[in-house]
N, C-alpha and C. Protein backbone atom coordinates (compact mmCIF):
# COMPACT_ATOMS: atom_id res chain seq x y z
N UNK A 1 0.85 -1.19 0.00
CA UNK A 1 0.00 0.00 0.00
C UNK A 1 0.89 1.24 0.00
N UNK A 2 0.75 2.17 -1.00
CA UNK A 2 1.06 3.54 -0.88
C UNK A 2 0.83 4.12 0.44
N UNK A 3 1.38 5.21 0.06
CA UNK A 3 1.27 6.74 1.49
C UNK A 3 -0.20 7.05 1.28
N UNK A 4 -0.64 6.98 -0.07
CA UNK A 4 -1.48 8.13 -0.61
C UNK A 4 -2.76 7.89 0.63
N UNK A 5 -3.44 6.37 0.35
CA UNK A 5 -4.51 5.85 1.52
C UNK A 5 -3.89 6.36 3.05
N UNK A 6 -3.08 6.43 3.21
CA UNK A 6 -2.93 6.57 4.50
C UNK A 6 -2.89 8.76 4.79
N UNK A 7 -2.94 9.42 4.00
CA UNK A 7 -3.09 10.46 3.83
C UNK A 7 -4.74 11.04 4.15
N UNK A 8 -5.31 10.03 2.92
CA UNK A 8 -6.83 10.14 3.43
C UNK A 8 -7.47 9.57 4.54
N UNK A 9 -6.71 8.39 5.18
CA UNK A 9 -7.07 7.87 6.96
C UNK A 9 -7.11 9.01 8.06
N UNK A 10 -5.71 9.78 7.50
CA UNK A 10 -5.83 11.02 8.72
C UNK A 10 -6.61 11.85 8.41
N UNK A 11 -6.84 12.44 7.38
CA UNK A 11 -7.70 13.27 7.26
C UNK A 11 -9.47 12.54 7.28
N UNK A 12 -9.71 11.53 7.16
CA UNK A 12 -10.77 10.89 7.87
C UNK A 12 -11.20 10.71 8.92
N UNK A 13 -9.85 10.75 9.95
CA UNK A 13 -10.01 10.91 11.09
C UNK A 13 -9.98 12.38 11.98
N UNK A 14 -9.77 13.38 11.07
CA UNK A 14 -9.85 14.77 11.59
C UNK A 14 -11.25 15.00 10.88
N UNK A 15 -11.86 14.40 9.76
CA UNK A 15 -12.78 15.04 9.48
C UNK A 15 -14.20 14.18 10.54
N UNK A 16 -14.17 13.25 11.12
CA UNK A 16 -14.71 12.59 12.05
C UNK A 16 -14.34 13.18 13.70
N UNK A 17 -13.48 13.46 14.08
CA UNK A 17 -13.41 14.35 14.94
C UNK A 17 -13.96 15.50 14.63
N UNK A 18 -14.16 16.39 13.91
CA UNK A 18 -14.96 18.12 13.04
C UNK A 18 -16.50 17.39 13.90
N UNK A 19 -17.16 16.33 13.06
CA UNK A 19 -18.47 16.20 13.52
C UNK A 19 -19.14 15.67 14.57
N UNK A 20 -18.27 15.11 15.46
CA UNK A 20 -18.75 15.12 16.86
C UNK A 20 -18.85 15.91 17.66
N UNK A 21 -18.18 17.61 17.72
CA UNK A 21 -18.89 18.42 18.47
C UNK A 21 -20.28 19.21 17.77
N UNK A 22 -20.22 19.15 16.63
CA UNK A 22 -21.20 19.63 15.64
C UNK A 22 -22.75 18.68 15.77
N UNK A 23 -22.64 17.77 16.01
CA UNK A 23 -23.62 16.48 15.97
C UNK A 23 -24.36 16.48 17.41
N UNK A 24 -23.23 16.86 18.38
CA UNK A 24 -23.26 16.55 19.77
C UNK A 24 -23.93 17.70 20.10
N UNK A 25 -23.62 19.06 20.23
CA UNK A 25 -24.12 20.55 19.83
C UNK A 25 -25.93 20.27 19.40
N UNK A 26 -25.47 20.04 18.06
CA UNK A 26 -27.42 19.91 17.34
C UNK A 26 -28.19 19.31 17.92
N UNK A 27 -27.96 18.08 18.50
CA UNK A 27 -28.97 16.97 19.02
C UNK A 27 -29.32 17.92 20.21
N UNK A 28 -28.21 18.41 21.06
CA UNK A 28 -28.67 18.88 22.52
C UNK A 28 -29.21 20.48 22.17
N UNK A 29 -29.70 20.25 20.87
CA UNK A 29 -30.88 21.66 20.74
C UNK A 29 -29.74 23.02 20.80
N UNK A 30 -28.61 23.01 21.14
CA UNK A 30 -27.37 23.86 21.37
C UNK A 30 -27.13 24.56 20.04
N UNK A 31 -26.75 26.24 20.26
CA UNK A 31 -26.03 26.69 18.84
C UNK A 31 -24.52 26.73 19.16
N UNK A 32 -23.57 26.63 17.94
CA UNK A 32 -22.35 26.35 18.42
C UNK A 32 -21.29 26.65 17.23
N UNK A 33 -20.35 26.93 17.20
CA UNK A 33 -19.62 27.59 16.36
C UNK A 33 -19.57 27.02 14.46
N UNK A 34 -19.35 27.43 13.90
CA UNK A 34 -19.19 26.40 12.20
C UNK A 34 -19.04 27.67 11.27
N UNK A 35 -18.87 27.33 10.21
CA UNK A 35 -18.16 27.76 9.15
C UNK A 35 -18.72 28.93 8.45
N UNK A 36 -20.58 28.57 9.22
CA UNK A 36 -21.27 29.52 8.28
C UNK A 36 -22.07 30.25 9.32
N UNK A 37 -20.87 30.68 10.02
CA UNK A 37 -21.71 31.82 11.50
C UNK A 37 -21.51 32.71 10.79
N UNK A 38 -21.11 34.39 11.59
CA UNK A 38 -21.06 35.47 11.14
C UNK A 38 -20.44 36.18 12.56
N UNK A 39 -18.93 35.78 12.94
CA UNK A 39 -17.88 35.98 12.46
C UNK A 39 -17.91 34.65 11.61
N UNK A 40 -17.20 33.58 10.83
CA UNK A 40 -16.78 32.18 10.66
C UNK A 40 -15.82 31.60 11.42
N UNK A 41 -16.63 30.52 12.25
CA UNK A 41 -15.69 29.89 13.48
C UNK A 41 -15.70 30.49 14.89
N UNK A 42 -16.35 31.91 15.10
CA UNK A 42 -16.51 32.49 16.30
C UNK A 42 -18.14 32.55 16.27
N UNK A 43 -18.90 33.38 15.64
CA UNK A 43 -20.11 33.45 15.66
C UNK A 43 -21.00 32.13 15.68
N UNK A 44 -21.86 32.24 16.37
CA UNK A 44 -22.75 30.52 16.67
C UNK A 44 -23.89 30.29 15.52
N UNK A 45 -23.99 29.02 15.03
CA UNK A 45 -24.71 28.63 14.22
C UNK A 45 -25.70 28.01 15.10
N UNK A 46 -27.26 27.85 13.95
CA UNK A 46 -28.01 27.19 14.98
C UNK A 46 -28.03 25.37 15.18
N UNK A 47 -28.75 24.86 15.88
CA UNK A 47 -28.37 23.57 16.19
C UNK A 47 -28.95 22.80 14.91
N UNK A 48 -29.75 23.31 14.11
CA UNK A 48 -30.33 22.61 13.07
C UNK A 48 -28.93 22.43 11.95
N UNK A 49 -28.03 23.85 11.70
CA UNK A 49 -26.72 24.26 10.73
C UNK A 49 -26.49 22.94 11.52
N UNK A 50 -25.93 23.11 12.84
CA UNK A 50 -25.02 22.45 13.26
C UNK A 50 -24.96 20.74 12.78
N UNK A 51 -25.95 20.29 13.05
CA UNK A 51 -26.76 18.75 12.79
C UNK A 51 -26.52 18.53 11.16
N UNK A 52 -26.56 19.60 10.38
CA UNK A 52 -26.33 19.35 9.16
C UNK A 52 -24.91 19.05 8.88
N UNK A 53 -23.80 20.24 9.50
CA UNK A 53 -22.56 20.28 9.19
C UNK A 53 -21.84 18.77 9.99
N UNK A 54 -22.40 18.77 10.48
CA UNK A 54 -21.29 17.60 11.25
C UNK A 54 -21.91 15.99 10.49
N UNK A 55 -23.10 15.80 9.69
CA UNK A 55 -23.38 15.17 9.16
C UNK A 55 -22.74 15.19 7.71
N UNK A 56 -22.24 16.00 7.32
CA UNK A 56 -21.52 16.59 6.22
C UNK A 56 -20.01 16.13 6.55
N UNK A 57 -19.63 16.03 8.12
CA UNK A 57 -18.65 15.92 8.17
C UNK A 57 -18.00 14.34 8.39
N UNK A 58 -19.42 13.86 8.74
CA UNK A 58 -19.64 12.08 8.73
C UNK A 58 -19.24 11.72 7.42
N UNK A 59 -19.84 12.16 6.19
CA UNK A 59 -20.04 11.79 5.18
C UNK A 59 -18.72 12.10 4.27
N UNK A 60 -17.97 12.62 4.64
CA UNK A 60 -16.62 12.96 3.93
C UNK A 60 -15.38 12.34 4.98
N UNK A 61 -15.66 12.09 6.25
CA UNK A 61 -14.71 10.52 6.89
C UNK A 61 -15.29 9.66 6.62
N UNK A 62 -16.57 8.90 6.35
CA UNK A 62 -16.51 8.13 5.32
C UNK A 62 -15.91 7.62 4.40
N UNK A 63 -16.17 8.61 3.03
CA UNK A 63 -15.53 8.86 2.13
C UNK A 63 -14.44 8.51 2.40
N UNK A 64 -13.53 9.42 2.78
CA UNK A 64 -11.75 9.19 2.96
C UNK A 64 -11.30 7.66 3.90
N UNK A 65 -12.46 7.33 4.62
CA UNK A 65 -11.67 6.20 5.20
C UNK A 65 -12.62 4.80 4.52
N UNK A 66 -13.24 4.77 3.75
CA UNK A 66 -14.07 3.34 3.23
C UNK A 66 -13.55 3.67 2.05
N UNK A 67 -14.45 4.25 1.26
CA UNK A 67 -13.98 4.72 -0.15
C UNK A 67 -12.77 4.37 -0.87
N UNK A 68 -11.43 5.05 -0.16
CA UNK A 68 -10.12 5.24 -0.48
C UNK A 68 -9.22 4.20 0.01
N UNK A 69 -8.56 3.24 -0.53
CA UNK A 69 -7.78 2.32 -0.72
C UNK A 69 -8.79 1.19 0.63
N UNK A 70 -8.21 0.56 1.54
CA UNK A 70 -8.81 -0.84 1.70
C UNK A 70 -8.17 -0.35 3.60
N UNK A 71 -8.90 0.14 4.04
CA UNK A 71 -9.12 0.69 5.54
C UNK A 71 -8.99 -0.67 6.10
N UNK A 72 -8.48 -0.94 7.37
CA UNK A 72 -8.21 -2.01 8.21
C UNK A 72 -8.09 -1.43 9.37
N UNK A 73 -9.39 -1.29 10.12
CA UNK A 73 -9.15 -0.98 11.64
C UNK A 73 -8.41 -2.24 12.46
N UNK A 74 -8.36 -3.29 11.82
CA UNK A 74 -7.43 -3.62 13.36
C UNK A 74 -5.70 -3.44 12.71
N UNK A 75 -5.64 -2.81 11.37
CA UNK A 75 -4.12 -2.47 10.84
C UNK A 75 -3.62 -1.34 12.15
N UNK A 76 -2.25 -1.97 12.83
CA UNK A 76 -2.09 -0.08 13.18
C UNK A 76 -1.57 0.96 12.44
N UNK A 77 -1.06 0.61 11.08
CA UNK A 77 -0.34 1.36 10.74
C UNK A 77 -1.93 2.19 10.01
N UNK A 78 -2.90 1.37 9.45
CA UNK A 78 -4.47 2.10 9.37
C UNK A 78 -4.91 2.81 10.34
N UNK A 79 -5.20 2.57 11.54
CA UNK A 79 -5.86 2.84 12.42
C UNK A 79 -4.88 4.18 13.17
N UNK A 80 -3.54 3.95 13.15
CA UNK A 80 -2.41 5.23 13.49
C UNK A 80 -3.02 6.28 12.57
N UNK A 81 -2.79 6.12 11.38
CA UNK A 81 -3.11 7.55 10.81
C UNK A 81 -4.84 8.12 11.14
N UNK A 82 -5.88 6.88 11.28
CA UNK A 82 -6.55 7.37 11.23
C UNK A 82 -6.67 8.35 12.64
N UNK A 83 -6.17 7.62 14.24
CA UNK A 83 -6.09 8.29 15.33
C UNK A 83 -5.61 9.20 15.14
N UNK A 84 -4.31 9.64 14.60
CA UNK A 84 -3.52 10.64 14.50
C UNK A 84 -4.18 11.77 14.27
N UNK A 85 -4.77 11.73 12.70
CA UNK A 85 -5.75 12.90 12.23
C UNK A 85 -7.10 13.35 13.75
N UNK A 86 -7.24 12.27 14.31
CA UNK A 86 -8.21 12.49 15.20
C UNK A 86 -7.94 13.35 16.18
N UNK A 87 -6.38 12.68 16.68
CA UNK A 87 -5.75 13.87 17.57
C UNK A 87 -5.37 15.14 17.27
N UNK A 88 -4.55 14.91 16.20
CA UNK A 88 -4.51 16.70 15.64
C UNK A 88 -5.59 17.56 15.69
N UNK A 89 -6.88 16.94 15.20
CA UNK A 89 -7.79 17.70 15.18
C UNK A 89 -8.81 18.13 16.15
N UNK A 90 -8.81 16.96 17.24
CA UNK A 90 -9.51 17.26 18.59
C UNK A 90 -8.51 18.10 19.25
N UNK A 91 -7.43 18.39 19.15
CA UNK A 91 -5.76 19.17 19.90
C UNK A 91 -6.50 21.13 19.02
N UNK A 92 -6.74 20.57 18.05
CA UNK A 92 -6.73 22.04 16.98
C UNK A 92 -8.07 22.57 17.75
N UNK A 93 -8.92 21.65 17.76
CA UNK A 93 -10.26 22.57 18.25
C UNK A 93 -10.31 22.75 19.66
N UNK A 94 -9.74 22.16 20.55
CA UNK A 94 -9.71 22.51 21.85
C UNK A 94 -9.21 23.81 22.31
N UNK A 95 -7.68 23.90 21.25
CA UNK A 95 -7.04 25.45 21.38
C UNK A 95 -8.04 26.55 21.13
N UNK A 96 -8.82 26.18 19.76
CA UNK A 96 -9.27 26.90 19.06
C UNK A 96 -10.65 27.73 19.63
N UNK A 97 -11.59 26.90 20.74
CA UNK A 97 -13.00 26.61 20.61
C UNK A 97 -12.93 27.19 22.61
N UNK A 98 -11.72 26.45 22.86
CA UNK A 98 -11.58 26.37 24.42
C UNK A 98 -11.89 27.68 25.00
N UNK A 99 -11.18 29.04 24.32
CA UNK A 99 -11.46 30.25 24.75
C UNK A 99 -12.42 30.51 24.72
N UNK A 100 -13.56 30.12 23.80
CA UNK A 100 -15.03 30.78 23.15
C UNK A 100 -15.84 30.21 24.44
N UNK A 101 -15.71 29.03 25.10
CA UNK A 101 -16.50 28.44 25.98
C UNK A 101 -15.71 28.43 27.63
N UNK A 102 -14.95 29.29 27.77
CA UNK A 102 -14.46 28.75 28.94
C UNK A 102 -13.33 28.11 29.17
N UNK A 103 -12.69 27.41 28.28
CA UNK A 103 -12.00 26.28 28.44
C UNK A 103 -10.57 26.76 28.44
N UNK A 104 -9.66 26.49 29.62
CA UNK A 104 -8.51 26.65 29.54
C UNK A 104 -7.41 26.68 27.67
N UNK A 105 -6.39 27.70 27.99
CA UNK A 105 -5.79 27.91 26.33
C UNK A 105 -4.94 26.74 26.34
């Protein structure tokens, strides 16, 4: 197997990390930050945006991790990139999101 699949694992796994606070947010009726507030990324979307975007964001880790070459969760060298992307990206929004709610920098 190429690099290339393992490129789209991490980024499957950051784009699956994106929609669990988005998903988690909508269901609990909550508005919460996304792409198409007003600032973008500071201003709150409503929980309905929200429910959409993070379903949007299901559907493109999908994509990158079924779709694209032959995914093996019990591979670690599969399952590494896919965690990896997960961590980068739960690490990115915590910095990012933590100030807006309280949350230590």
């Amino acid at each position: 197997m190429g690099w290339l699949p393992l490129i789209a694992y991490f980024f499957g796994g950051a784009f699956l990390s994106n929609a669990i606070p988005h998903l988690v947010s909508g269901v609990r009726g909550e508005a919460f930050q996304s792409p198409f507030a007003k600032p973008p990324g500071k201003g709150l979307s409503s929980a309905t945006v929200n429910v959409l975007w993070g379903a949007c964001n299901l559907l493109v880790a999908y994509l990158l991790l079924v779709q694209v070459g032959r995914f093996d969760p019990h591979s670690p060298v599969d399952a590494g990139a896919c965690g990896a992307g997960l961590l980068v990206m739960s690490l990115f929004a915590a910095k990012a999101f933590g100030p807006l709610h309280g949350g230590a920098r």
